[in-house]
Protein backbone atom coordinates (compact mmCIF):
# COMPACT_ATOMS: atom_id res chain seq x y z
CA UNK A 1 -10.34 -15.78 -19.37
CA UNK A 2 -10.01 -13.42 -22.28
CA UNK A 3 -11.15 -9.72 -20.81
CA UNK A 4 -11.08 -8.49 -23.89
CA UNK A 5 -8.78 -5.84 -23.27
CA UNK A 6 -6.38 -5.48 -25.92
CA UNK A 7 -5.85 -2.28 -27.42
CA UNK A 8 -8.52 -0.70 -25.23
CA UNK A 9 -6.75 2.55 -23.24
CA UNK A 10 -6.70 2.59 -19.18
CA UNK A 11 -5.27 5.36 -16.69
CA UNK A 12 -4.79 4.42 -13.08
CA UNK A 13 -4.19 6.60 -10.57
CA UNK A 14 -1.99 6.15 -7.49
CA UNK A 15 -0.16 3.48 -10.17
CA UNK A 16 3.42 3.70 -8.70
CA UNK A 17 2.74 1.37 -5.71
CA UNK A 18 0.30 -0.87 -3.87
CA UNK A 19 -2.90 -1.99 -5.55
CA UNK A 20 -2.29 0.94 -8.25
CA UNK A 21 0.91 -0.84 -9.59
CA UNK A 22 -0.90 -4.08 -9.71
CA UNK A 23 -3.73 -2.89 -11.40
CA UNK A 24 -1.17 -1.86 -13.94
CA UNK A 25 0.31 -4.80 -14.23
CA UNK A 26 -3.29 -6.50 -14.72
CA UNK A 27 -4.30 -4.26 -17.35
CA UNK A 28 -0.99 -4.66 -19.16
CA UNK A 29 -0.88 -8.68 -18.88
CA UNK A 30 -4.22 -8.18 -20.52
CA UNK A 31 -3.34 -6.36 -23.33
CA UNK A 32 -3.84 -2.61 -22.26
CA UNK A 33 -2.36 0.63 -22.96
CA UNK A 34 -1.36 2.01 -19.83
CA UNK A 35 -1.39 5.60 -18.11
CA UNK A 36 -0.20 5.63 -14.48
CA UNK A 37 -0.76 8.62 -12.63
CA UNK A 38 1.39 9.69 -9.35
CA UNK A 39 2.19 13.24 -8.21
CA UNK A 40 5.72 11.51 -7.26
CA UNK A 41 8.14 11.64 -10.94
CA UNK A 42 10.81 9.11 -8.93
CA UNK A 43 8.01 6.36 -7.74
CA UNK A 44 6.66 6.24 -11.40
CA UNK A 45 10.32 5.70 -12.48
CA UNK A 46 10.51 2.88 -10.07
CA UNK A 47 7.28 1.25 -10.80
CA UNK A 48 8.62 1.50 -14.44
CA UNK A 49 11.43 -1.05 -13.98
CA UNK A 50 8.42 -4.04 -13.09
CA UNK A 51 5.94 -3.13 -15.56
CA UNK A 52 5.82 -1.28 -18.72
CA UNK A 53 3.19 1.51 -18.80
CA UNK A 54 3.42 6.16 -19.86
CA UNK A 55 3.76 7.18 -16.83
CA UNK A 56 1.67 10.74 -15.45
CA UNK A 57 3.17 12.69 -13.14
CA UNK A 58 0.58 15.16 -11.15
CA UNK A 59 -0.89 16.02 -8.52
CA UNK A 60 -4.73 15.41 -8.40
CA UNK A 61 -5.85 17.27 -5.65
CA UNK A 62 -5.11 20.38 -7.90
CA UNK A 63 -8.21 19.97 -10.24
CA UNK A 64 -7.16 22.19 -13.16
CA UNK A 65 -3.65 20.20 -13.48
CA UNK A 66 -5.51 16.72 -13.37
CA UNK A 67 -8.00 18.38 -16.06
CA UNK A 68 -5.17 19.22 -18.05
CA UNK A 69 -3.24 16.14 -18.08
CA UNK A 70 -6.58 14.27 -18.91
CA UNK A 71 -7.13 16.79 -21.78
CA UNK A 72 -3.34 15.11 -23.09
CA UNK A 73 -4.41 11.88 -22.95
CA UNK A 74 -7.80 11.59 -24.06
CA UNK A 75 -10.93 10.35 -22.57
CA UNK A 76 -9.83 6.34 -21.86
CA UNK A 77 -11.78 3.46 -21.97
CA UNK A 78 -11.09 2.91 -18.64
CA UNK A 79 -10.48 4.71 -15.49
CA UNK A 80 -9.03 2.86 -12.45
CA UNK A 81 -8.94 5.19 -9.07
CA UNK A 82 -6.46 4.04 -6.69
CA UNK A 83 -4.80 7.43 -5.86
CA UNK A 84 -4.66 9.10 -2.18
CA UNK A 85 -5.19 8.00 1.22
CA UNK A 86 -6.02 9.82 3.89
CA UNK A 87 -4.07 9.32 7.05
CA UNK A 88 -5.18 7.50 10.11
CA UNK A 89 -5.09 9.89 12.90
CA UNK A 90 -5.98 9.49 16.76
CA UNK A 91 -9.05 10.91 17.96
CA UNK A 92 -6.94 13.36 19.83
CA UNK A 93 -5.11 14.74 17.15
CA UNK A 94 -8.16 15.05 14.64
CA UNK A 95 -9.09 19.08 13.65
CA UNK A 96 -10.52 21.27 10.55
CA UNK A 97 -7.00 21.18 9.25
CA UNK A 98 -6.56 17.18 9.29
CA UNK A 99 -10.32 16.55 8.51
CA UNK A 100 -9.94 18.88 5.09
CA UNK A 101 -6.71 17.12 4.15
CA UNK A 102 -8.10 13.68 4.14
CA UNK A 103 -10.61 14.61 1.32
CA UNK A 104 -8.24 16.56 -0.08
CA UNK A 105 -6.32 13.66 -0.14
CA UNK A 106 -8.91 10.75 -0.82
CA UNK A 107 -12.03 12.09 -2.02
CA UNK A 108 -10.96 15.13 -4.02
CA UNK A 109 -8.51 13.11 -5.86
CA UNK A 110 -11.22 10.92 -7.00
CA UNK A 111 -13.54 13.02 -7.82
CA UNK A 112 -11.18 15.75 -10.08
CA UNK A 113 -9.68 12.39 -11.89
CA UNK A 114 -13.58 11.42 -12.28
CA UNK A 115 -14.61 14.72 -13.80
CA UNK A 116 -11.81 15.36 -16.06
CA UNK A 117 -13.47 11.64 -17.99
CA UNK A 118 -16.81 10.64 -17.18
CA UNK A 119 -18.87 13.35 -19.61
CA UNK A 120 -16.64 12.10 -22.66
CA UNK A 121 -17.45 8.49 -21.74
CA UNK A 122 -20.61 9.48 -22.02
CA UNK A 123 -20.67 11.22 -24.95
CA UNK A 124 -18.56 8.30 -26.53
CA UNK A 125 -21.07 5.75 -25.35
CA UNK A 126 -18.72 3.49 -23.49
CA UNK A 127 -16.72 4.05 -20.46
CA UNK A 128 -15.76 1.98 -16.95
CA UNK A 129 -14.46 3.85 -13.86
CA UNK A 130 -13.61 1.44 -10.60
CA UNK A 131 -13.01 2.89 -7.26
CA UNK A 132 -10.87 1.41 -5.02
CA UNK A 133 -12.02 2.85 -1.80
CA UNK A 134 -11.82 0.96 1.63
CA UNK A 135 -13.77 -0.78 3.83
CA UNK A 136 -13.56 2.21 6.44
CA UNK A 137 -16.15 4.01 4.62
CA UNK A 138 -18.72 1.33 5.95
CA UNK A 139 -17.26 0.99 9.69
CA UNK A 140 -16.81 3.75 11.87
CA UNK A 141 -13.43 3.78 13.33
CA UNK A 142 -11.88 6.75 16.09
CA UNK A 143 -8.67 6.29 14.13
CA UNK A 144 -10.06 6.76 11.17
CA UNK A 145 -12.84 9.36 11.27
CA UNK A 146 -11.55 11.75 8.66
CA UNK A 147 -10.95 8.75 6.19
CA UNK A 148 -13.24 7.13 6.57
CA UNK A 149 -15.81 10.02 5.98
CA UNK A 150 -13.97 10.55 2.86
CA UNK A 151 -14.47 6.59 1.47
CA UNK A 152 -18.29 7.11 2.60
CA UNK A 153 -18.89 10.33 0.52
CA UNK A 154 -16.25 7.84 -2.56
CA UNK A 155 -19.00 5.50 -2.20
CA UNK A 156 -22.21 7.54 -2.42
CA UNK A 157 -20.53 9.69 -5.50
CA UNK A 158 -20.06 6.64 -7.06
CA UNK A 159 -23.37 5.28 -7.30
CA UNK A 160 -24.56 8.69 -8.01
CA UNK A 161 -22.57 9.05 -10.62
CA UNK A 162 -23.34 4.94 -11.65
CA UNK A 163 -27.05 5.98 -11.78
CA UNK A 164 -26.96 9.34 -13.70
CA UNK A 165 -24.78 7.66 -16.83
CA UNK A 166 -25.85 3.94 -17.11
CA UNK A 167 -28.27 5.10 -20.06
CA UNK A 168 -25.34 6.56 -21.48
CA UNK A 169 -22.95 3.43 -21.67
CA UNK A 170 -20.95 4.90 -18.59
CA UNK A 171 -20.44 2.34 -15.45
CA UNK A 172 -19.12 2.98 -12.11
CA UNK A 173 -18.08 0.10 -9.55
CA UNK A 174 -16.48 0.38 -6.31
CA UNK A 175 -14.28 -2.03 -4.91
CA UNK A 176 -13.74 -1.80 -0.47
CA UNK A 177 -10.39 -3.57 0.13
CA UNK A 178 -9.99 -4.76 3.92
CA UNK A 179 -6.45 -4.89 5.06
CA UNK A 180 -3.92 -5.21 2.56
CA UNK A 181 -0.50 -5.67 2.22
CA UNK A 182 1.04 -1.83 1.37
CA UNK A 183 2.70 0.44 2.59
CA UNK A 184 -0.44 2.08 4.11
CA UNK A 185 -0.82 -0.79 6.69
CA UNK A 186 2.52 1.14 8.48
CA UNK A 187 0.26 4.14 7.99
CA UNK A 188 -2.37 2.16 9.83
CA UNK A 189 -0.39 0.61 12.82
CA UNK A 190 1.47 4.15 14.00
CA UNK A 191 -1.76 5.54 14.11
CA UNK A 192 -2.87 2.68 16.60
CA UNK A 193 0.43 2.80 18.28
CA UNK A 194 0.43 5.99 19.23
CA UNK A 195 -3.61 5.69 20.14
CA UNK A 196 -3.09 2.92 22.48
CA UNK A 197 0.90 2.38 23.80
CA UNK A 198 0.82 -0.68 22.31
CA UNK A 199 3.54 -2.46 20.31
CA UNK A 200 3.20 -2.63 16.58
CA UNK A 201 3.49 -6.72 16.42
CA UNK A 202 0.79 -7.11 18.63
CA UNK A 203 -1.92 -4.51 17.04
CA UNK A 204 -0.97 -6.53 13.45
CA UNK A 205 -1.69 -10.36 14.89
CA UNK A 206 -4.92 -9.05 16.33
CA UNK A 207 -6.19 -7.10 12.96
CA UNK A 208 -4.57 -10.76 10.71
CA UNK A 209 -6.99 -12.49 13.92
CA UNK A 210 -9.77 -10.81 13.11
CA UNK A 211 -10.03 -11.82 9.37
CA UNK A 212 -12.07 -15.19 8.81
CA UNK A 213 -9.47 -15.94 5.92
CA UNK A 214 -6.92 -15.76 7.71
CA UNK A 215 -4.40 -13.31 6.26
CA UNK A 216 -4.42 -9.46 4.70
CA UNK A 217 -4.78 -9.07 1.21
CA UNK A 218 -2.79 -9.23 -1.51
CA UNK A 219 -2.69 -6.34 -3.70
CA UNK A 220 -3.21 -8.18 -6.42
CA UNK A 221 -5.81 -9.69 -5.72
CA UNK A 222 -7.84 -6.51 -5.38
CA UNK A 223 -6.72 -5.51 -8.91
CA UNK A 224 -8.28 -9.03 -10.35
CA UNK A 225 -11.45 -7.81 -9.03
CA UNK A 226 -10.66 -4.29 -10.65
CA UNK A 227 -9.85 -5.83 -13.79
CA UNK A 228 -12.84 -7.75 -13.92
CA UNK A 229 -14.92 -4.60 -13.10
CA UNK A 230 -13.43 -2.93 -15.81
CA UNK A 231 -14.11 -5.02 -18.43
CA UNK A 232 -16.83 -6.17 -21.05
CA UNK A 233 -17.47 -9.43 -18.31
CA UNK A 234 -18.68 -7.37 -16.21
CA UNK A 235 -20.92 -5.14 -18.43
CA UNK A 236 -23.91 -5.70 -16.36
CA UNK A 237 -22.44 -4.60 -13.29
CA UNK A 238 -22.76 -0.59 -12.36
CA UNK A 239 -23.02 0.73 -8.81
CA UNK A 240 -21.93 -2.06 -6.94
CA UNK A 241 -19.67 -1.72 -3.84
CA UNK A 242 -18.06 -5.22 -3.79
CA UNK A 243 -16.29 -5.75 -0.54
CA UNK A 244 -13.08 -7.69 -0.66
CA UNK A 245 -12.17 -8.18 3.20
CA UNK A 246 -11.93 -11.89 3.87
CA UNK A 247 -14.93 -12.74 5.29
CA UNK A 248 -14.99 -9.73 8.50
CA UNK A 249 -17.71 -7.43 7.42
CA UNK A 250 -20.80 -9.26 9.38
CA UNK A 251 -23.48 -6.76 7.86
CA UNK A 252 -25.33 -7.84 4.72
């Protein structure tokens, strides 16, 4: 299928690994220019040597750099937010301090990338901005309470946003990836770890168990979706939250 792509202009944040990179390398396969954001120099330079794309290097939780860098490249066709993740933490071990660094770290990032673009889509008449959030944002989870606070306010900021610029030519999707083969699954599994005593092996087979489909994620898989989103297919599509979890949510 022909997403008619070509020559349009995409940034993607969190681009040098996980479902970031891959949504790079979707957006170039299809014909994209390509701006991949990380606040890490040395994992863009290493994402470089799989996929051709300009590589951004800044930090977006510092909203008058991101604003800056956005002011460089110009307001894109396309906006794909991958960037931060806020760290599972034990109950235990939660406080002000850990609960203002997850947004910081997930919703902030989102948001300042978000800002620095949506009013010149707008004004253009045409823009697309994904959010890949997480399924956490929908399911409460001890581990997770500072996350997943931060993918529930992702989600509700998206649709806001989706609403107050459809009449503009503006959409907003969100995608809510279940588990999925990156590096933040490690992320996920000390967390549980040191929550429960329990051996890393064990804690994986049950969350794989636990997923009708069988397996995690791929991350690109999530980035089809992404792609899709993005596109002129899927021009009838604004505020959605798409879940892409294998079959475990059970609420409709």
């Amino acid at each position: 299928m022909d997403l008619q792509l070509s020559g349009k202009v995409a940034v993607v944040t969190g681009a040098s690994k996980g479902i970031g990179l891959a949504c790079v390398d979707a957006l170039a396969a299809e014909g994209a220019t390509v701006f991949g954001i990380s606040r890490s120099a040395d994992n863009l330079a290493e994402a470089r040597r799989r996929v051709e794309f300009t590589p951004v290097a800044v930090d977006l939780t510092d909203a008058d750099a991101t604003a800056e860098v956005f002011a460089k490249i110009g307001v894109p066709d396309i906006l794909i937010n991958c960037a931060g993740a806020a760290r599972q933490i034990p109950v235990d071990e939660l406080s002000s301090t850990t609960l203002h660094a997850a947004m910081e770290a997930k919703y902030f990032t989102y948001m300042h990338a978000t800002e620095a673009v949506i009013r010149g889509m707008a004004e253009r008449g045409s823009g697309s901005v994904v959010n890949v959030v997480g399924s956490g944002g929908k399911a409460a989870n001890p581990l997770h309470i500072g996350g997943g606070a931060a993918n529930a306010a992702l989600m509700l900021a998206s649709v806001g946003y989706a609403k107050a610029y459809a009449g503009q030519g503006v959409r907003v999707n969100v995608i809510n990836p279940g588990l999925t083969l990156t590096g933040r699954v490690d992320d996920r599994l000390d967390a549980a770890t040191r929550a429960s005593g329990r051996p890393r092996y064990e804690l994986l087979s049950e969350m794989v168990a636990d997923i009708p489909l069988g397996r995690p994620a791929d991350p690109a898989e999530v980035a089809n979706v992404a792609v899709f989103l993005a596109s002129a297919k899927a021009s009838y599509v604004t505020g959605a939250v798409i879940t892409m979890d294998g079959g475990t949510a059970s609420i409709i």
